[in-house]
Protein backbone atom coordinates (compact mmCIF):
# COMPACT_ATOMS: atom_id res chain seq x y z
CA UNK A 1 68.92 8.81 -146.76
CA UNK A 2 69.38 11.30 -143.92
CA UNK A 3 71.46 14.49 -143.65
CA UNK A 4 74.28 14.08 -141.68
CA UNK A 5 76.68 16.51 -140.12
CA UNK A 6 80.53 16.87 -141.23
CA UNK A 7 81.49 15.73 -138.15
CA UNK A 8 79.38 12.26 -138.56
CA UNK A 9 80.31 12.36 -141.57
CA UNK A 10 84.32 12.35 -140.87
CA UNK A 11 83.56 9.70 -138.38
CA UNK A 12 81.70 7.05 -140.70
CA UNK A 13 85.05 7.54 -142.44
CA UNK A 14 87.33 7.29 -140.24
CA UNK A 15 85.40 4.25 -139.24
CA UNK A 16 85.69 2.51 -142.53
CA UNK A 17 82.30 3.67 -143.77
CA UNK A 18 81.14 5.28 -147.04
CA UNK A 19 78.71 8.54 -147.22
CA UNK A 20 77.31 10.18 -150.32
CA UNK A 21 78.61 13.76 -151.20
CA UNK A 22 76.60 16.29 -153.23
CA UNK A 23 78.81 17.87 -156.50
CA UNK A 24 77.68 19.99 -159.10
CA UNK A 25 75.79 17.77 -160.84
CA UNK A 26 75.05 14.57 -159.02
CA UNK A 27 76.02 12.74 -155.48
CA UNK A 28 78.86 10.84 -155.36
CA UNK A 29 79.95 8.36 -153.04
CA UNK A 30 83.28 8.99 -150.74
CA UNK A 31 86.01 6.68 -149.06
CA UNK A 32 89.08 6.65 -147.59
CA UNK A 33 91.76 6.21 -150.38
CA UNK A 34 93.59 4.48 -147.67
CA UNK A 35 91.11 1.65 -146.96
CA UNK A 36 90.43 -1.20 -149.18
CA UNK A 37 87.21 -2.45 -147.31
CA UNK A 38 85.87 1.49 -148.25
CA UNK A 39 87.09 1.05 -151.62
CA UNK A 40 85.83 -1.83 -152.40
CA UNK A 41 82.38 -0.87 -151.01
CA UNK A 42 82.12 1.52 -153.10
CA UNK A 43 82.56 -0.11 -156.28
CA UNK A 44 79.92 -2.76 -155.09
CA UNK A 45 77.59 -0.15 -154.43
CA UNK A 46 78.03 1.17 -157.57
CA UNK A 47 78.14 -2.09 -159.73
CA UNK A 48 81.46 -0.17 -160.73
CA UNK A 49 83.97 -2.37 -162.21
CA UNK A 50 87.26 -3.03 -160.55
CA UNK A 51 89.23 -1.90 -163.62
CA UNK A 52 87.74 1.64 -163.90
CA UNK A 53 89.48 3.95 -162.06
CA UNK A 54 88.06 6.09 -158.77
CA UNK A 55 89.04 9.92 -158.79
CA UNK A 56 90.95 10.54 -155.72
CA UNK A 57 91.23 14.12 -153.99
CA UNK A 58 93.79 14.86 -151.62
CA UNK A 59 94.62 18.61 -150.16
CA UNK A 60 98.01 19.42 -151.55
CA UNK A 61 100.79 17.69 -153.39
CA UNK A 62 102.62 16.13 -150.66
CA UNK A 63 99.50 14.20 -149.50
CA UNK A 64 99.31 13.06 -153.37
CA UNK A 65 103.13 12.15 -153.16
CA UNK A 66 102.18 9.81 -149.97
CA UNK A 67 99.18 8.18 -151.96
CA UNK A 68 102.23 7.07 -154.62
CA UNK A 69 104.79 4.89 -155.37
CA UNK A 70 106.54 6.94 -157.85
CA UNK A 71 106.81 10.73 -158.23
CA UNK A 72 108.37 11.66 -161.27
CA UNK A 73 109.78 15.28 -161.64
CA UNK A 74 107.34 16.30 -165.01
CA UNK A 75 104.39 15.68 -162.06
């Protein structure tokens, strides 16, 4: 698999795409939260079933509160 920049990077997903992303341990696999085609991609790559859940990060807490339906105050 060959390095690509951020920039590429940003555009495979903007695109709809899926890239691999080093972490502290192992490479994961990244998506936009916002796309279902990415999602689902990614659990096919994986072999992941549907029913266990992806960790999703976002910047700050009002782009979590647009990723939601709810928002309770305790959050």
């Amino acid at each position: 698999m060959p390095i690509i920049s951020a920039q590429e990077a940003v555009a495979r997903l903007e695109a709809g795409n899926i890239v691999a992303i080093p972490t502290e341990t192992v490479y994961g696999l990244a998506g936009r939260i916002d796309d279902a085609s990415a999602l689902k991609r990614i659990f096919e790559v994986k072999h992941r079933p549907f029913f266990d859940p992806l960790i999703v990060h976002v910047a700050d807490v009002n782009q979590a509160k647009r990723l939601t339906t709810q928002w309770p105050d305790v959050y």
